[in-house]
PDB file of N, CA and C in Angstrom:
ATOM      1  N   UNK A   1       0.849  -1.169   0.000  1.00  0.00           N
ATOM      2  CA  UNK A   1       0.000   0.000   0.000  1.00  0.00           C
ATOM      3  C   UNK A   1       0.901   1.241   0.000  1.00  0.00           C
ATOM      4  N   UNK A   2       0.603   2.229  -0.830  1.00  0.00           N
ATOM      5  CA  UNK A   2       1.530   3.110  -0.644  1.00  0.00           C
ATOM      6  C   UNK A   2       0.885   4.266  -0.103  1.00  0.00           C
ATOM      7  N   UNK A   3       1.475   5.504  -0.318  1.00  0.00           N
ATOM      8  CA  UNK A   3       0.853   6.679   1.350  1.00  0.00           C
ATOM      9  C   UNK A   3      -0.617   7.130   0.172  1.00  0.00           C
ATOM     10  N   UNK A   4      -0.705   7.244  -0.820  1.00  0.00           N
ATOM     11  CA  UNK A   4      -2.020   7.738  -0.964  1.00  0.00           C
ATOM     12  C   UNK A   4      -2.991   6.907  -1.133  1.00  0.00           C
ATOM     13  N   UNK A   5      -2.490   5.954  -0.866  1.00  0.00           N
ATOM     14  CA  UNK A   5      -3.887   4.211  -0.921  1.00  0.00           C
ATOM     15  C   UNK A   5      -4.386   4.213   0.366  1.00  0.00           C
ATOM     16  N   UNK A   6      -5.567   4.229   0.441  1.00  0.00           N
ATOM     17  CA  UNK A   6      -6.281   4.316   1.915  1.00  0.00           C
ATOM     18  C   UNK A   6      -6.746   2.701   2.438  1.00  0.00           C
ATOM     19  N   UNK A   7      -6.432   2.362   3.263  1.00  0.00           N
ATOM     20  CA  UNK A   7      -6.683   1.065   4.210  1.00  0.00           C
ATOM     21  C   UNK A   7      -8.582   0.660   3.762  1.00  0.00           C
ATOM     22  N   UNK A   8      -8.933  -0.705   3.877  1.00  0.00           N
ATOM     23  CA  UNK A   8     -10.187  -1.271   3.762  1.00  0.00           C
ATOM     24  C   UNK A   8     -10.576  -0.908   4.675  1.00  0.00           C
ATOM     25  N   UNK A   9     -10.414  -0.582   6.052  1.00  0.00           N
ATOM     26  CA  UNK A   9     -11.208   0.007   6.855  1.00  0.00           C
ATOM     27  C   UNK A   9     -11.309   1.517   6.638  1.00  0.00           C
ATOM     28  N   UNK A  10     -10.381   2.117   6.369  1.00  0.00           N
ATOM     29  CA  UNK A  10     -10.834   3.720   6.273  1.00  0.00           C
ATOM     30  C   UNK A  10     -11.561   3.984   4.940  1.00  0.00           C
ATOM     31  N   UNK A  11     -11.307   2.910   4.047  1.00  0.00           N
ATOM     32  CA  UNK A  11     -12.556   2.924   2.832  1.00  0.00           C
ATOM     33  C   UNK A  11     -14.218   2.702   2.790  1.00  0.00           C
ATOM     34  N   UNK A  12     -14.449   1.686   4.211  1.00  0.00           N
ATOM     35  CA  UNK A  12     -15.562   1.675   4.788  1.00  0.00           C
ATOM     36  C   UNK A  12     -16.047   2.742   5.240  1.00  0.00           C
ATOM     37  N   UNK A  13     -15.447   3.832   5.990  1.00  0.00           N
ATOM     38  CA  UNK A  13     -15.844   4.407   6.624  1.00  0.00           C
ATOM     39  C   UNK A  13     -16.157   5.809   5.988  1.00  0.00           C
ATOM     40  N   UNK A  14     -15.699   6.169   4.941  1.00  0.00           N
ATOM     41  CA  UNK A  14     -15.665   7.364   4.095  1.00  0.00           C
ATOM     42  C   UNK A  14     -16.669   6.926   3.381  1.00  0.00           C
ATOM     43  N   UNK A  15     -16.719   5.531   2.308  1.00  0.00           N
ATOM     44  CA  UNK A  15     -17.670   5.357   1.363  1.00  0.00           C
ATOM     45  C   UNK A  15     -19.255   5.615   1.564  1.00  0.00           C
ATOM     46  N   UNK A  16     -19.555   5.386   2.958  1.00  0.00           N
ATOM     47  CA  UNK A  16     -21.141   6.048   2.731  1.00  0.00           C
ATOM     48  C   UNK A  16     -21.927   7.079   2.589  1.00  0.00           C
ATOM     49  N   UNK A  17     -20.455   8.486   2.418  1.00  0.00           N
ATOM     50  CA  UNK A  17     -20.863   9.645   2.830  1.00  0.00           C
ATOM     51  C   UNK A  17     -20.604  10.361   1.448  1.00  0.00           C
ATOM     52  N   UNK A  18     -20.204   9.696   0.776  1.00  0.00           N
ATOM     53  CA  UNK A  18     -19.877   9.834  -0.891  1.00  0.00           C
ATOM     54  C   UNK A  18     -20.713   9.700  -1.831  1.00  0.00           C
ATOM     55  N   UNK A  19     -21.515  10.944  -2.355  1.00  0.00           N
ATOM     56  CA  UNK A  19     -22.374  10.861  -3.627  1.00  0.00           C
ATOM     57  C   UNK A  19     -22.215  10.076  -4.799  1.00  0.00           C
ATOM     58  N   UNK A  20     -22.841   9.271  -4.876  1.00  0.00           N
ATOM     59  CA  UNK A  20     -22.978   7.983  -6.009  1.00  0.00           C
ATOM     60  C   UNK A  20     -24.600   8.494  -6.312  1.00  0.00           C
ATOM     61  N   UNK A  21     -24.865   8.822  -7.775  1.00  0.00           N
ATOM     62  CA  UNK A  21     -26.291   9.152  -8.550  1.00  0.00           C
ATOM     63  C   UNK A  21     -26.169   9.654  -9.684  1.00  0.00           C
ATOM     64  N   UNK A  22     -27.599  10.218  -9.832  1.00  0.00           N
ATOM     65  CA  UNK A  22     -26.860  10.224 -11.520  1.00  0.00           C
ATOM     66  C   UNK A  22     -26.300  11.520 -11.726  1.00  0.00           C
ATOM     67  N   UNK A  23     -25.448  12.324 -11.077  1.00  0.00           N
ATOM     68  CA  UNK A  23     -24.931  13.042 -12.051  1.00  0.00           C
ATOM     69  C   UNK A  23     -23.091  12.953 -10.857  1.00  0.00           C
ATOM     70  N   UNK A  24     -23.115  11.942 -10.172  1.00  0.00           N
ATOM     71  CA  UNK A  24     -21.898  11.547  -9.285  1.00  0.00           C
ATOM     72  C   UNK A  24     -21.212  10.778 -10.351  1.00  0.00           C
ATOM     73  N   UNK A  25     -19.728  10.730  -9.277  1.00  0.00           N
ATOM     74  CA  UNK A  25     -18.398   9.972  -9.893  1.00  0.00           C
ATOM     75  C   UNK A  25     -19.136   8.115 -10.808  1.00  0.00           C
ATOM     76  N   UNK A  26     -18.501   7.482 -11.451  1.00  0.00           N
ATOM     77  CA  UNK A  26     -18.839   6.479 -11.420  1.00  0.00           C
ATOM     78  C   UNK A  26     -18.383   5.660 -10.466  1.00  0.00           C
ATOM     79  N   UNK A  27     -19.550   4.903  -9.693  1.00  0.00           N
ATOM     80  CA  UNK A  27     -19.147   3.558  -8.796  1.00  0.00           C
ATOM     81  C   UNK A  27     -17.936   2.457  -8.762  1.00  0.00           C
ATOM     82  N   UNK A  28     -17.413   2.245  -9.997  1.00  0.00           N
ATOM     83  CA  UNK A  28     -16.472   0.891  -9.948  1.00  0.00           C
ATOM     84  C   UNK A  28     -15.039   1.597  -9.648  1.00  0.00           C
ATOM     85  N   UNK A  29     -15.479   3.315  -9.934  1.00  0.00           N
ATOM     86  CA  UNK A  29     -13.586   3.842  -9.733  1.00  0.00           C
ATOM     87  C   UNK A  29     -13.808   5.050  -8.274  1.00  0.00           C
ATOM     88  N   UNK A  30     -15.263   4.965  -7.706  1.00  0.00           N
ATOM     89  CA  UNK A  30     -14.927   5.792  -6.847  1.00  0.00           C
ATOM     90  C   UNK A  30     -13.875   5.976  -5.609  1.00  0.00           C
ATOM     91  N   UNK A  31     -13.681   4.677  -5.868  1.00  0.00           N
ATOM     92  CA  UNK A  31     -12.310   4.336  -5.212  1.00  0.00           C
ATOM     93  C   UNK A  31     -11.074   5.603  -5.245  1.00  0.00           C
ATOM     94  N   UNK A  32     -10.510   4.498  -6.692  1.00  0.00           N
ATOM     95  CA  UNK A  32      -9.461   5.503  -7.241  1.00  0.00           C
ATOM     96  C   UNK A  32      -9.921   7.143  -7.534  1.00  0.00           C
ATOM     97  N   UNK A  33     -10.819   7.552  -7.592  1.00  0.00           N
ATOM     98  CA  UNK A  33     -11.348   9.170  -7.622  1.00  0.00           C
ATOM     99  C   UNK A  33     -10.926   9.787  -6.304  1.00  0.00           C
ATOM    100  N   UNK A  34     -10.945   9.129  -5.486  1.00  0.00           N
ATOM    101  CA  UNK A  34     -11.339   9.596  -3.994  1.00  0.00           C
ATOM    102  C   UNK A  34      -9.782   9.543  -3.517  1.00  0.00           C
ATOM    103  N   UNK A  35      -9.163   8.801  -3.840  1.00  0.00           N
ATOM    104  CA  UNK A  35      -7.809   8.455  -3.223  1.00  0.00           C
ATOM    105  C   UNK A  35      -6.457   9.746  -4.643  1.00  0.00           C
ATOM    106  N   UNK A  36      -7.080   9.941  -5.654  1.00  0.00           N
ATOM    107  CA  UNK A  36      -6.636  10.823  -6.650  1.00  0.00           C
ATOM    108  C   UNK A  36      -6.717  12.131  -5.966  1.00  0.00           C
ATOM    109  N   UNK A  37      -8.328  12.460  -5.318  1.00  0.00           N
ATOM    110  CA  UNK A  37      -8.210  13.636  -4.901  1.00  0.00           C
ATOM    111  C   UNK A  37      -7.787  13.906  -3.216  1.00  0.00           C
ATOM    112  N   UNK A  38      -7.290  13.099  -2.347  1.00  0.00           N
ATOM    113  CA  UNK A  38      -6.488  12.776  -1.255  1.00  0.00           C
ATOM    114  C   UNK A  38      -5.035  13.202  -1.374  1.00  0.00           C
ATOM    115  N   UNK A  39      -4.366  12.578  -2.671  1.00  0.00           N
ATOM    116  CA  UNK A  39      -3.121  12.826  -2.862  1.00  0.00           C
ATOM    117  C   UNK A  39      -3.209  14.286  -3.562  1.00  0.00           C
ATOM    118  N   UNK A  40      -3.862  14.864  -4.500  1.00  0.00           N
ATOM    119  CA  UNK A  40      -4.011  16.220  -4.825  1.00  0.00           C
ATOM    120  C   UNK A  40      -3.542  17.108  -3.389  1.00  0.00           C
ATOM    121  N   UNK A  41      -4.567  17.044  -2.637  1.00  0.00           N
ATOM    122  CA  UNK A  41      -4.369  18.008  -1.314  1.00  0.00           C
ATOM    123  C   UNK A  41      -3.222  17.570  -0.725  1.00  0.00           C
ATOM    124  N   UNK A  42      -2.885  16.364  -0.437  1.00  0.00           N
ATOM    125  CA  UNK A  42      -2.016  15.738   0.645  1.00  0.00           C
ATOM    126  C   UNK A  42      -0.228  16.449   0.108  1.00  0.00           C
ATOM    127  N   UNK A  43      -0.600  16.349  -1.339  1.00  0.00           N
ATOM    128  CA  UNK A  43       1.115  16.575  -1.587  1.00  0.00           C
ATOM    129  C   UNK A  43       0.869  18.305  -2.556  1.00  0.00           C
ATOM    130  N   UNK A  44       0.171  19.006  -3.188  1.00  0.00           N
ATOM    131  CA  UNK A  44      -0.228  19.692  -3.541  1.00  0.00           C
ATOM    132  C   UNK A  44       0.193  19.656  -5.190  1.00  0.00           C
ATOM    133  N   UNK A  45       0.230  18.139  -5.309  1.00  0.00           N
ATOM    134  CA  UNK A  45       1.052  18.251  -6.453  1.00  0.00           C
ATOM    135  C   UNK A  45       2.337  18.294  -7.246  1.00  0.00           C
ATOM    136  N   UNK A  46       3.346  18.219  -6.221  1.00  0.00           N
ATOM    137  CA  UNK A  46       4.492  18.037  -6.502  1.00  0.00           C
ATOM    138  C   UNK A  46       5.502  17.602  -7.373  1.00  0.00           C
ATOM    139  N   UNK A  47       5.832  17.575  -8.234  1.00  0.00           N
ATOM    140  CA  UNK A  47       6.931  17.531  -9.042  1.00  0.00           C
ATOM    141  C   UNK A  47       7.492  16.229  -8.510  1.00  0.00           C
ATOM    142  N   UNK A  48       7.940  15.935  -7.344  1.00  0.00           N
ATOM    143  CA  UNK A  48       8.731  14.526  -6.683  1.00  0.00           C
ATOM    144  C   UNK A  48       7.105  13.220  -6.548  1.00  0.00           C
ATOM    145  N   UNK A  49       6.626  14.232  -6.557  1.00  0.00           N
ATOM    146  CA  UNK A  49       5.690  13.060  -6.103  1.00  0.00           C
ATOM    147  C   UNK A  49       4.721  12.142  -6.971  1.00  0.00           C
ATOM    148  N   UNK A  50       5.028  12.916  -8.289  1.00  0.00           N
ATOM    149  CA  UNK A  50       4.185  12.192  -9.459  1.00  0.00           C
ATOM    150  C   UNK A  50       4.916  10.549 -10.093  1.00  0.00           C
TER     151      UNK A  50
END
């Protein structure tokens, strides 16, 4: 797991509060959407970190 992959338990716990409908992320990647925009804020984007 690396630092912007979030643990199966902290994925439980975020996922119910996350808009899934029809005009939300799609379901099979809200995963990876959610953990994309984690590392956005977390590193601000960085040059080293891509």
């Amino acid at each position: 797991m690396t630092r912007r992959e979030l643990s199966d338990g902290e994925w439980e716990l975020i996922e119910p509060f996350l808009p899934i409908g029809r005009y939300g992320p799609f379901p099979q990647r809200l995963r990876e959407q959610f953990e994309g925009v984690i590392w956005r804020f977390r590193t601000g984007s960085q040059w080293r970190e891509m």
